[in-house]
Protein backbone atom coordinates (compact mmCIF):
# COMPACT_ATOMS: atom_id res chain seq x y z
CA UNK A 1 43.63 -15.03 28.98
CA UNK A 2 41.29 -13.33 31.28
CA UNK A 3 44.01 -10.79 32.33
CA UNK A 4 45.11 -10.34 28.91
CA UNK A 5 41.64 -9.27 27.81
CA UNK A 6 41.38 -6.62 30.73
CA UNK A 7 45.10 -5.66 30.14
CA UNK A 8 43.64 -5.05 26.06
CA UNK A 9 40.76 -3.12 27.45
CA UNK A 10 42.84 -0.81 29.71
CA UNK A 11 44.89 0.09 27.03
CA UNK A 12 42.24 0.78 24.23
CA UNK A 13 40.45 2.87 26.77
CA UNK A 14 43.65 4.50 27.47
CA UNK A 15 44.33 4.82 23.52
CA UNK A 16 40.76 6.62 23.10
CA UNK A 17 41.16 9.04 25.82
CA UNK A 18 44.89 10.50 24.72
CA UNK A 19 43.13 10.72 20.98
CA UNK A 20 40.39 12.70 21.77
CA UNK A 21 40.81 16.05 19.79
CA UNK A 22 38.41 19.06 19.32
CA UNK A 23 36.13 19.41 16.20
CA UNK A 24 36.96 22.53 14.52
CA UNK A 25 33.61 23.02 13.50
CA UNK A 26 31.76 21.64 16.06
CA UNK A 27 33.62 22.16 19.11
CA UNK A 28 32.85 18.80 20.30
CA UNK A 29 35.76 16.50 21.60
CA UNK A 30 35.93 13.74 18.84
CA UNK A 31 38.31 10.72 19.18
CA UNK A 32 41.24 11.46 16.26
CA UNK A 33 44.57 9.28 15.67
CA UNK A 34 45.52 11.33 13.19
CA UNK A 35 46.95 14.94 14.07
CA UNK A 36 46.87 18.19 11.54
CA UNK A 37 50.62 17.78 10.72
CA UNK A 38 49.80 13.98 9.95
CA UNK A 39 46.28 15.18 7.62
CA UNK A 40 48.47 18.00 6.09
CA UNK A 41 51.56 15.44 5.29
CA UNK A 42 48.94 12.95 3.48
CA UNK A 43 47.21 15.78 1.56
CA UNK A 44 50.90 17.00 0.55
CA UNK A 45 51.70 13.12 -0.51
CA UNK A 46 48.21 12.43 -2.30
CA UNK A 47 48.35 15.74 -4.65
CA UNK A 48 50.61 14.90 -6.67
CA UNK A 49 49.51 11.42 -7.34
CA UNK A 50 46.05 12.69 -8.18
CA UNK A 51 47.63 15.41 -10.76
CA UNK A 52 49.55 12.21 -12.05
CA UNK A 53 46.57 10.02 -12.01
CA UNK A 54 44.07 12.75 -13.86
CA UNK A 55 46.59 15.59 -15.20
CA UNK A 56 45.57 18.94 -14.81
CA UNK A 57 43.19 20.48 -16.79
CA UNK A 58 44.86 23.81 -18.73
CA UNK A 59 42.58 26.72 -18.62
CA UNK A 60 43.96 29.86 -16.91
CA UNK A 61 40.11 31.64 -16.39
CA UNK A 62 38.69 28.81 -14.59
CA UNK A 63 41.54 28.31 -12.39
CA UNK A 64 41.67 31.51 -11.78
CA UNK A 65 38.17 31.90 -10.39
CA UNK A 66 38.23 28.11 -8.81
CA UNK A 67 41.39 29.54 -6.80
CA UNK A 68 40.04 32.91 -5.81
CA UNK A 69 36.51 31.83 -5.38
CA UNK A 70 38.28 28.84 -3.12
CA UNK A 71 40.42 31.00 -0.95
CA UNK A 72 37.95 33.79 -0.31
CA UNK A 73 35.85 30.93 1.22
CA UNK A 74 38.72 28.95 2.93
CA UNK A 75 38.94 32.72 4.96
CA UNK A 76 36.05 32.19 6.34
CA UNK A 77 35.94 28.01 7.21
CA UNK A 78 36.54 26.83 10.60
CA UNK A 79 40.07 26.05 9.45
CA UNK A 80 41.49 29.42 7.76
CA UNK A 81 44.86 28.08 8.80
CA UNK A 82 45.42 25.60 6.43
CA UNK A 83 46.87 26.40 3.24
CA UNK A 84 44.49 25.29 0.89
CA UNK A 85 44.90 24.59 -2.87
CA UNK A 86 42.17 24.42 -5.84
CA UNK A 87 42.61 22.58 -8.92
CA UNK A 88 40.52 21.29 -12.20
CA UNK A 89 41.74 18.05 -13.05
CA UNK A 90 41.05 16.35 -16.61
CA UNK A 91 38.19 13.75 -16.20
CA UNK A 92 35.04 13.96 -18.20
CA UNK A 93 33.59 12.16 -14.45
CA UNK A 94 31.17 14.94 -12.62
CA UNK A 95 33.01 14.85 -9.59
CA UNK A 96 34.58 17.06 -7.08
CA UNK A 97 36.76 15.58 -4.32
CA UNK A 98 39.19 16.84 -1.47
CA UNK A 99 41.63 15.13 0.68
CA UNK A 100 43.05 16.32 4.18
CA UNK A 101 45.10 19.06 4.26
CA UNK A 102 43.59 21.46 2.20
CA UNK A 103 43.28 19.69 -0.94
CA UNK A 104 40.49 20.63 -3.41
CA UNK A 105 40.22 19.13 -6.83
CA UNK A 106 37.16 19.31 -9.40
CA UNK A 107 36.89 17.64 -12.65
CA UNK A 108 36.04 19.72 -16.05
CA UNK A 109 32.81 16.98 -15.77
CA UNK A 110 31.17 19.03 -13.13
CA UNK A 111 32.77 22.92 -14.44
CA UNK A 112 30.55 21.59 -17.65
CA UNK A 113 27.54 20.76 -15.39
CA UNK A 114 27.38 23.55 -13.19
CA UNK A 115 25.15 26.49 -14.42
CA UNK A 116 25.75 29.67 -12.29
CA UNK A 117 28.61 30.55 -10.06
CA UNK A 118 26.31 29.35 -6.95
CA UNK A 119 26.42 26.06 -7.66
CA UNK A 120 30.15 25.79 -8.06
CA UNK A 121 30.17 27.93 -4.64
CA UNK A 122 28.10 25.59 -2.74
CA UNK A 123 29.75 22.29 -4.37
CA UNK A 124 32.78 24.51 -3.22
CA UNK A 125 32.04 25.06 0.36
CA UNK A 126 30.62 21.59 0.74
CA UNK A 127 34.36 20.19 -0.15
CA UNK A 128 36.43 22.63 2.01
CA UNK A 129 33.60 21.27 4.89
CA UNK A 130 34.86 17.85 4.65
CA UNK A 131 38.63 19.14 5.04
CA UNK A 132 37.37 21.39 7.68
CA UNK A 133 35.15 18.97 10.03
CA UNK A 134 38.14 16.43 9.59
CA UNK A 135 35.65 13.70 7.98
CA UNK A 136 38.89 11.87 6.64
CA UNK A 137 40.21 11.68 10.02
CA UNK A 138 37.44 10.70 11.69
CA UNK A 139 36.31 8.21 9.26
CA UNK A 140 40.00 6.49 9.63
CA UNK A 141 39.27 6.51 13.63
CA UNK A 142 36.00 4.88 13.24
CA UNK A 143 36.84 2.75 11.09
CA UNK A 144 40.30 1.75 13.76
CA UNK A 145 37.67 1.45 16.63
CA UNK A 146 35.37 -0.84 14.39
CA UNK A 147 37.59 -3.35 13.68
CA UNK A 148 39.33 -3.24 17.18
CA UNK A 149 35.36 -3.64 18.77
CA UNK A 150 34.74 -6.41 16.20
CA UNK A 151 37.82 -8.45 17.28
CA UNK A 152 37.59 -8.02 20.88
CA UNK A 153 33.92 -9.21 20.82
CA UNK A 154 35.40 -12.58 18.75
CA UNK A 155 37.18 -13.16 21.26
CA UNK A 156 34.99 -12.57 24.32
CA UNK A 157 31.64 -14.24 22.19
CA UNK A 158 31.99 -17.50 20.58
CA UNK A 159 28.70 -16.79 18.49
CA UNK A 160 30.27 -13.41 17.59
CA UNK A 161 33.37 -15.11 15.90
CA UNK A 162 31.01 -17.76 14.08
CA UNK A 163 29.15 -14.52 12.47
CA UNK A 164 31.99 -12.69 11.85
CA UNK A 165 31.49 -12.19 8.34
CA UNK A 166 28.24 -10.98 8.69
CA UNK A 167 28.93 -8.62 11.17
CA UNK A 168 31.73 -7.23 9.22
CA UNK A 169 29.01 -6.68 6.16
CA UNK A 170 27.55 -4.47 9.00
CA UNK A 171 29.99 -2.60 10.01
CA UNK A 172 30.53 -1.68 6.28
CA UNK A 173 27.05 -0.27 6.02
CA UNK A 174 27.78 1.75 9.80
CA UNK A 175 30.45 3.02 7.77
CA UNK A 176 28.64 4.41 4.95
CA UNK A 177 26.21 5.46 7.42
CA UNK A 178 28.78 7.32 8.84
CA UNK A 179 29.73 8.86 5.51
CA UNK A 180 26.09 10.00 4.92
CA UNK A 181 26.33 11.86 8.15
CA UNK A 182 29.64 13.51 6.72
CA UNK A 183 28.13 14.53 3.62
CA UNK A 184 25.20 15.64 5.48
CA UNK A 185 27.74 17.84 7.43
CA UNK A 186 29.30 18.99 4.47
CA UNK A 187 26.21 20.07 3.10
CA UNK A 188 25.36 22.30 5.98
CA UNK A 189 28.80 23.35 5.82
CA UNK A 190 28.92 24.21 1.93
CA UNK A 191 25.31 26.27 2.35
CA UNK A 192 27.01 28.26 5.46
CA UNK A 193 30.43 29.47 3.45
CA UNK A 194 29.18 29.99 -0.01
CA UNK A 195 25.92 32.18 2.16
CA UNK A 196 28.90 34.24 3.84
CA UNK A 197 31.01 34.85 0.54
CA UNK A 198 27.07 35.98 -0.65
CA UNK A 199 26.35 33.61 -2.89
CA UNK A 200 22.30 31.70 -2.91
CA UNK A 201 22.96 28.41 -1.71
CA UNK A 202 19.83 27.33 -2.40
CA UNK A 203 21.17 26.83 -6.02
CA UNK A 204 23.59 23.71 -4.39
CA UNK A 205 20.19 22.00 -4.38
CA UNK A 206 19.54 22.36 -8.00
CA UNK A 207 22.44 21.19 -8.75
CA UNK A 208 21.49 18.54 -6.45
CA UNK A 209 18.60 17.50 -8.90
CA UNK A 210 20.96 17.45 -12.10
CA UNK A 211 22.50 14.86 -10.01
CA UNK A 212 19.85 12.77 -9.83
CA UNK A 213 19.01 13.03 -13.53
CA UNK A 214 22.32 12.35 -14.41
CA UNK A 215 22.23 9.35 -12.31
CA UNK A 216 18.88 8.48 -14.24
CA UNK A 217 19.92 9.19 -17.86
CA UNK A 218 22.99 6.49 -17.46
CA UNK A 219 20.91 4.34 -15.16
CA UNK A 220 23.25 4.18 -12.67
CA UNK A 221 21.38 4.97 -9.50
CA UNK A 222 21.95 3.83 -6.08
CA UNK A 223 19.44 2.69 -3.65
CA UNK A 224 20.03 5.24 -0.21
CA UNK A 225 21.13 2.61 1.83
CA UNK A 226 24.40 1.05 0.04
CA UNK A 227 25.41 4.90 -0.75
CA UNK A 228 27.95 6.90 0.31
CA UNK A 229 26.23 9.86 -0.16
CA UNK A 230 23.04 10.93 0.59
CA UNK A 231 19.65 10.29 -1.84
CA UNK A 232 19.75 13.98 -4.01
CA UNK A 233 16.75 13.67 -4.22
CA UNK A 234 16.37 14.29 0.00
CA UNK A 235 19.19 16.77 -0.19
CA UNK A 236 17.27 18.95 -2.14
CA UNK A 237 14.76 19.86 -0.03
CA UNK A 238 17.11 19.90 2.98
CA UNK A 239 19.31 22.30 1.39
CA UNK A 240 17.04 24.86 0.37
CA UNK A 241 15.80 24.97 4.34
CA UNK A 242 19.62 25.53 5.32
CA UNK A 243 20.09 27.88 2.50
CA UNK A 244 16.48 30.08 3.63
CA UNK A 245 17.29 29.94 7.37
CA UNK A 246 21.13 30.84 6.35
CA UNK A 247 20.35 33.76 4.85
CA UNK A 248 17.71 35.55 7.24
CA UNK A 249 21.19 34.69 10.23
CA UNK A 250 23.51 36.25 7.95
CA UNK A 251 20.97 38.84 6.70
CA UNK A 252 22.02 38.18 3.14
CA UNK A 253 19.07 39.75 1.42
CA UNK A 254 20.60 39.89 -2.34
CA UNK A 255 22.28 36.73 -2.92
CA UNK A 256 24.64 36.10 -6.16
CA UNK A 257 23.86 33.82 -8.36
CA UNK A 258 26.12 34.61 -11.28
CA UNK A 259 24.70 32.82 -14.22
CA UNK A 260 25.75 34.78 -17.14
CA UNK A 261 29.03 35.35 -15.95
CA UNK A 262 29.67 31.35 -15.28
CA UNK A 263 28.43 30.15 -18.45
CA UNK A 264 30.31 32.56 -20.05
CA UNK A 265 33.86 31.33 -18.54
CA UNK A 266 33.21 27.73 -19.61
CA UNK A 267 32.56 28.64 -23.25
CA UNK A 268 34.95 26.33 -25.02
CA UNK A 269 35.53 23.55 -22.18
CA UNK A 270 35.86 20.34 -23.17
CA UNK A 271 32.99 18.26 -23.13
CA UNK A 272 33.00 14.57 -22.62
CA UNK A 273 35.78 12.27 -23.70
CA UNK A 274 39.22 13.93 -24.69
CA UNK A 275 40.45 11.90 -28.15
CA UNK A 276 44.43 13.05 -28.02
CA UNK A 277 43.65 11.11 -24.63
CA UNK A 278 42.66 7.83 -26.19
CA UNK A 279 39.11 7.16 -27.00
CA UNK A 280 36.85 3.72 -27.48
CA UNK A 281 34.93 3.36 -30.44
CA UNK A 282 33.16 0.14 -31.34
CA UNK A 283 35.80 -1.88 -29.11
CA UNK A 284 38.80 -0.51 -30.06
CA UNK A 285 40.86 1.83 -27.78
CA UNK A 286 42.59 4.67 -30.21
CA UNK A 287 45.39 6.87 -29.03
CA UNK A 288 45.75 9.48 -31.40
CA UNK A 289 48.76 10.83 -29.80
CA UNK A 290 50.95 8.09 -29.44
CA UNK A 291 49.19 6.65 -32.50
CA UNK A 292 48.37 3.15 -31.50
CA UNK A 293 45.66 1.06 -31.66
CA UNK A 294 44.25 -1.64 -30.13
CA UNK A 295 40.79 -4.05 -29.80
CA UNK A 296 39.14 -3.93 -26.48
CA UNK A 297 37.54 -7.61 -25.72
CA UNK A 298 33.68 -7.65 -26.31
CA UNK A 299 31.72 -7.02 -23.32
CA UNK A 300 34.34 -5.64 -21.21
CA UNK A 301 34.58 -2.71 -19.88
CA UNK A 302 36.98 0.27 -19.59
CA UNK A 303 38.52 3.26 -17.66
CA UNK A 304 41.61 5.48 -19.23
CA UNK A 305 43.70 7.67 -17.20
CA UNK A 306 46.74 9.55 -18.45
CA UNK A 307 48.27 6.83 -16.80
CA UNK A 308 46.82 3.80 -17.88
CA UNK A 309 43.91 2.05 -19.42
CA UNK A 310 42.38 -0.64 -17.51
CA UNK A 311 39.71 -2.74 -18.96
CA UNK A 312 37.81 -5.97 -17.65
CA UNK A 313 34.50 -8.35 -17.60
CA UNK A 314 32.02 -7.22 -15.41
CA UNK A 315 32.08 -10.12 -13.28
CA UNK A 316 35.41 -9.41 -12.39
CA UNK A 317 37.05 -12.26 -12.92
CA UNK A 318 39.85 -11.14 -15.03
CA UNK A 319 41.80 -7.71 -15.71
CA UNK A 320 44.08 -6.38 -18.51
CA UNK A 321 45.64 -2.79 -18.34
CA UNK A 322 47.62 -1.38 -20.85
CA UNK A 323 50.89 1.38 -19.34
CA UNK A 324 53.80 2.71 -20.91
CA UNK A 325 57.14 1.26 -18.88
CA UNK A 326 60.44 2.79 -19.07
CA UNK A 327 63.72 0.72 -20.27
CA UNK A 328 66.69 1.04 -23.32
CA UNK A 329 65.64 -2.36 -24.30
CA UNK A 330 62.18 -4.53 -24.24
CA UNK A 331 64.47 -7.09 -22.78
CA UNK A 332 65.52 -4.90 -19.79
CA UNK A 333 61.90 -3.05 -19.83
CA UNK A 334 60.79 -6.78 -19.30
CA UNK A 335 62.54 -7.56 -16.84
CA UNK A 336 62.48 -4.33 -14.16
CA UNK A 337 58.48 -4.43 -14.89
CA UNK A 338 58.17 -8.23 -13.99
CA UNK A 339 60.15 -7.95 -11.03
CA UNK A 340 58.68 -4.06 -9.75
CA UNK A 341 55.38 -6.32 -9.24
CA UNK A 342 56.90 -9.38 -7.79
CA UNK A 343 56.30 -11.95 -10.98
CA UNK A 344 58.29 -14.69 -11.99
CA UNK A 345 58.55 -15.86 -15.28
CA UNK A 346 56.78 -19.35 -16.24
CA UNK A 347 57.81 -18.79 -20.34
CA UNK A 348 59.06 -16.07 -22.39
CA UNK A 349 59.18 -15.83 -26.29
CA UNK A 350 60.24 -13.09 -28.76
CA UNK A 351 57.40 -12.43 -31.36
CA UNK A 352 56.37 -9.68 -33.84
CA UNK A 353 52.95 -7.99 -33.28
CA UNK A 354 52.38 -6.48 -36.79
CA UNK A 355 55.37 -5.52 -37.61
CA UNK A 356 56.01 -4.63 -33.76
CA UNK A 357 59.08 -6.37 -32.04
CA UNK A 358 57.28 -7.41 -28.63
CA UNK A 359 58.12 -9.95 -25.88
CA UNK A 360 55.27 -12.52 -24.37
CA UNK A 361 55.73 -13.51 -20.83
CA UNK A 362 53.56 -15.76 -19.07
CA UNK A 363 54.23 -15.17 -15.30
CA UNK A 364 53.33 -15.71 -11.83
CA UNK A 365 53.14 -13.91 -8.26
CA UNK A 366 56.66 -15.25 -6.64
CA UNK A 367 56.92 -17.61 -3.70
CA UNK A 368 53.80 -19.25 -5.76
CA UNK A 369 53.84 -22.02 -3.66
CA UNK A 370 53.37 -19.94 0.17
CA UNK A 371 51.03 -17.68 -1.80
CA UNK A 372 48.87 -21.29 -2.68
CA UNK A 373 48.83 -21.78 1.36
CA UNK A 374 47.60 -18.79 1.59
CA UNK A 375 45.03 -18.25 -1.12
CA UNK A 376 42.76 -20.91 -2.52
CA UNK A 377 43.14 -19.22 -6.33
CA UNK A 378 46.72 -17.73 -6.49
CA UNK A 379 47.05 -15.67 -9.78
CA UNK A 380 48.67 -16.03 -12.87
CA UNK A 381 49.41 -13.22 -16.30
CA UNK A 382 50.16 -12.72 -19.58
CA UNK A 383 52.38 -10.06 -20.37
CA UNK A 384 53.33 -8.40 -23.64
CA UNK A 385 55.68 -5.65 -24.46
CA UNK A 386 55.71 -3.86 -27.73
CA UNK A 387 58.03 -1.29 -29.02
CA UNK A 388 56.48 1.00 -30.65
CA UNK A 389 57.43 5.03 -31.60
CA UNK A 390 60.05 5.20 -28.98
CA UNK A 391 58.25 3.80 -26.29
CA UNK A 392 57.94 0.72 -24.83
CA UNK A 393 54.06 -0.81 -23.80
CA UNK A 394 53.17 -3.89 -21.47
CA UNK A 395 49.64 -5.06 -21.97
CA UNK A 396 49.31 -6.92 -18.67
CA UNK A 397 46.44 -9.50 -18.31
CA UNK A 398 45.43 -11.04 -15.00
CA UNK A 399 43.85 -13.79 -13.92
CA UNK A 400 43.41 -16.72 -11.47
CA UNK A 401 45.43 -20.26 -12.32
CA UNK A 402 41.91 -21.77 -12.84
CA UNK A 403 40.88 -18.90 -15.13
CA UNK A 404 44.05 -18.70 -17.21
CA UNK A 405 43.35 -21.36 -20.02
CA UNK A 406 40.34 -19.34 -20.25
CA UNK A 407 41.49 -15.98 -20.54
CA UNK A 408 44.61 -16.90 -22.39
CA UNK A 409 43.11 -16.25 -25.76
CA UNK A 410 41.17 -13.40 -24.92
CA UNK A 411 44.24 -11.78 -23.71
CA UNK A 412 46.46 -12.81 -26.47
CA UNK A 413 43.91 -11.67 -29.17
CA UNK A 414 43.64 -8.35 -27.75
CA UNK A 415 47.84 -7.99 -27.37
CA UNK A 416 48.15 -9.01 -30.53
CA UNK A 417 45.85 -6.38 -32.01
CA UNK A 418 48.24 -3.92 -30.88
CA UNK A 419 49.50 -1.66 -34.12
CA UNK A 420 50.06 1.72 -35.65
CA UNK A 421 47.27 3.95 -35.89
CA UNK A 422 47.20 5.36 -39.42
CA UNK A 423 43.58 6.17 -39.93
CA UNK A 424 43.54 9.92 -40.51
CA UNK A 425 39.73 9.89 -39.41
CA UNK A 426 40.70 8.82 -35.70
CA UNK A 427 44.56 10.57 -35.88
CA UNK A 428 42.62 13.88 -36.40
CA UNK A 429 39.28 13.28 -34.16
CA UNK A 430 38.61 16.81 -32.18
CA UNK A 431 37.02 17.18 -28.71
CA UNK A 432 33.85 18.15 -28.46
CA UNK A 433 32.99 21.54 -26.57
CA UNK A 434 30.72 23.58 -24.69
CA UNK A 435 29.57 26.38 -26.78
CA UNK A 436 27.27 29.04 -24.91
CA UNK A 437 24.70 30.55 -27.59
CA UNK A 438 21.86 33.00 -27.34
CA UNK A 439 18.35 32.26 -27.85
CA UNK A 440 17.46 34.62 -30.84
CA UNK A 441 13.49 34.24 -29.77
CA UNK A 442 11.08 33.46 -27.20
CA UNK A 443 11.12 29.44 -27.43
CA UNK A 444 11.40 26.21 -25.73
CA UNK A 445 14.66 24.51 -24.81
CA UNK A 446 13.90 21.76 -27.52
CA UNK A 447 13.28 24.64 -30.02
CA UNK A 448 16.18 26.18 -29.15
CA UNK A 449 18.40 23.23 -29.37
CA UNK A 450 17.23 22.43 -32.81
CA UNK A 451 17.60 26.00 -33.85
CA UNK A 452 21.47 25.45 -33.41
CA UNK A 453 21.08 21.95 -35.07
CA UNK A 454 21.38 19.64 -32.10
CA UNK A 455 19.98 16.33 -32.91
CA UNK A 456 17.21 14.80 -31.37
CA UNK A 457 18.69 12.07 -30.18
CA UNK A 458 20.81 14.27 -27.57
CA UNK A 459 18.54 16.61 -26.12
CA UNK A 460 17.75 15.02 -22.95
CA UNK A 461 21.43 15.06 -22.61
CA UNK A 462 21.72 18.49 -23.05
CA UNK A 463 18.49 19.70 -21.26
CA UNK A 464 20.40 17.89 -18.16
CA UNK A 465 23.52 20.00 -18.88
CA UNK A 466 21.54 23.02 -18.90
CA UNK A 467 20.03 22.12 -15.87
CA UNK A 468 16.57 22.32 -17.26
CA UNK A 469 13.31 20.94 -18.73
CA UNK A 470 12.93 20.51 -22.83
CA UNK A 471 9.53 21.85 -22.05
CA UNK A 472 11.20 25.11 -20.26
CA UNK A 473 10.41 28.22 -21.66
CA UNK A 474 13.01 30.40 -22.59
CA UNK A 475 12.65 34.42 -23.26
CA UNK A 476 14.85 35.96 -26.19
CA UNK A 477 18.41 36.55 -25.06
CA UNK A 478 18.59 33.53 -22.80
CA UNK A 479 22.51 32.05 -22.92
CA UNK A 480 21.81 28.25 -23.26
CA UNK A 481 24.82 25.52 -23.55
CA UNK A 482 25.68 23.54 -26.79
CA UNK A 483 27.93 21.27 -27.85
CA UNK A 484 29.88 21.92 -31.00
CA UNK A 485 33.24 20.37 -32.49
């Protein structure tokens, strides 16, 4: 054993020292097991199952300037070799993302939050710095070394193995600690390429406070130390150092801002939920589009993609998600689905969901009994598929064995809701959008919101998307964002 151990330890130190790499950015060696070619195959494989996950958002002007704004800076990263691509994907989420390779992707959320051209450009550069500093990579390496240091220490320390849950919930919060320092990084990284394409970064910390107050308005925020991402709170003082002492290096004494000219472009993007995408509305899903309907169960929660809608309890205990699956026939549709995720029937019925021919299937993971070795609550669902317009749908729930007696009328009541949308109120519901107006007069935001009849009720919501106070005062001529059908 003892010889196997040192053998173990020969090797790892072995496997550390033919991984080190050199940090684009900071020329530092860093221990990578993932090359470029291997980062720039994953980015190339993750695209288009993002596009597929999200779809793309169609506007020609913003992708337009996302692309040109996104290559001018990519010219001057640390890694101007890539070939880099910029999309907006179509999520109401305020998010921006990237993935190795050269992968950028923001969501129409944040092009509706942003307020100048600077804050796109330092939300910008601080994506392209995670691609360029190799975060992904490293984070993948750390994580490698983690687990390979937790399991060698089980087996040299018999006290380590008896914790080893515990210290596993540590090395989770080393990792996020890790991620802080990446976003950290990428901050530094964003103010330094959206300073040399001229643009004040300082305005990344601003954007850095509607953050917070959108984190406040749904009360969603997260204490520092279980996030991934820095407090923005801290980040915006930290970033408007970086940005000052950027712009006395590069001498940048007129920086862009670009306000006008931003709010301008997004004049007309949709804001918030998409109905022609499916919407909720008092528990019931609606999909305009594909005209169906059905009731969400009460209390549960939900998330629709183009690709599916999942909903569930918040405790997690159970999960139903609605898809469309291909086939000429619900029975063959019933059968590729059911055996593409390894179930086997338990009982199967024909039935009619208003007027809908459908198939029920209860089913369960196969090999059932090695999967009950292995787990102590192996899993059981309830399928249906409907035919409906020309397309086939399998509401899927899933649950434990215990659970299922449980869930089994929740799930059925909410398949069986399934029918035909008809309702010309919800067939017919429009988006709402971002409509830039001019204040006609000197007056506060508030005043100004009423004075293009926004109700009361919403304008904390859209001082927030203005990035600014109801108290602010605004001179005559000041472009302000609405929201209009």
């Amino acid at each position: 054993m003892r010889k196997k151990i040192i053998s173990g330890l020969v090797a790892s130190v072995f496997l550390i020292s033919s991984s080190c790499q050199t940090n684009p950015v900071t020329g530092k060696k860093d221990v990578m097991f993932m090359s470029e070619s291997q980062e720039i195959a994953l980015g190339k494989e993750a695209d288009p199952q993002i596009v597929a996950q999200f779809g793309l958002y169609e506007d020609p002007t913003l992708q337009r300037f996302i692309n040109e704004k996104g290559q001018q800076m990519a010219k001057v990263s640390h890694r101007n070799n890539l070939n880099y691509e910029f999309k907006i994907v179509d999520s109401p989420v305020i998010n921006a993302f990237a993935v190795p390779g050269g992968y950028v992707y923001f969501t129409r959320g944040i092009m509706a939050h942003f307020n100048n051209e600077a804050q796109f450009a330092g939300v910008l550069g601080h994506e392209i710095g995670h691609i360029t500093a190799r975060h992904s990579a490293q984070q993948q390496s750390k994580s490698i070394l983690a687990q390979g240091g937790l399991l060698l220490g089980m087996i040299l320390s018999p006290t380590i193995a008896q914790y080893g849950q515990e210290v596993s919930q540590g090395l989770g919060l080393l990792m996020l600690k890790y991620s802080r320092d990446a976003e950290r990084e990428s901050d530094k990284l964003g103010v330094e390429y959206s300073t040399k394409i001229g643009y004040d970064a300082s305005e990344m910390a601003d954007f850095f406070t509607t953050l917070q107050r959108k984190q406040e308005e749904g009360g969603q925020a997260i204490p520092s130390l279980l996030s991934s991402h820095p407090d923005p709170g801290d980040r915006y003082n930290t970033v408007h150092q970086l940005a000052d002492a950027e712009q006395r290096k590069q001498n940048l004494t007129d920086p862009k801002v670009g306000r006008n000219s931003y709010l301008k472009m997004i004049d007309g993007l949709i804001y918030g939920e998409d109905p022609k995408q499916g919407f909720v509305e008092n528990s019931v899903f609606y999909h305009p589009e594909l005209k169906f309907q059905f009731s969400i169960p009460s209390g549960w929660g939900y998330q629709n993609t183009p690709q599916q809608v999942q909903m569930g309890p918040k405790d997690g205990s159970a999960v139903m998600g609605l898809t469309l699956v291909p086939g000429n026939s619900l029975e063959e549709a019933a059968q590729q689905s059911l055996q593409n995720y390894g179930l086997q029937p338990v009982e199967s019925k024909q039935v009619t969901v208003n007027g809908l021919p459908a198939i029920a299937v209860v089913a369960d993971p196969q090999q059932q009994q090695q999967q009950q070795q292995q787990q102590q609550q192996p899993l059981r669902t309830l399928t249906y598929f409907i035919q409906h317009g020309g397309n086939i749908y399998s509401l899927m729930g899933i649950t434990t064995v215990q659970n299922f007696n449980n869930y089994f009328q929740v799930f059925s009541s909410s398949m069986q809701s399934f029918k035909v949308l008809s309702d010309p109120d919800k067939l017919n519901r429009k988006p709402e959008r971002i409509s830039i107006v001019t204040v006609s007069k000197a007056s506060t935001l508030a005043q100004a919101l009423r004075s293009h009849n926004m109700p009361d009720n919403r304008h904390n919501e859209l001082a927030v998307l203005n990035g600014m106070q109801l108290s602010d005062q605004l001179p005559a001529g000041t472009l302000i964002k609405v929201v209009k059908k």
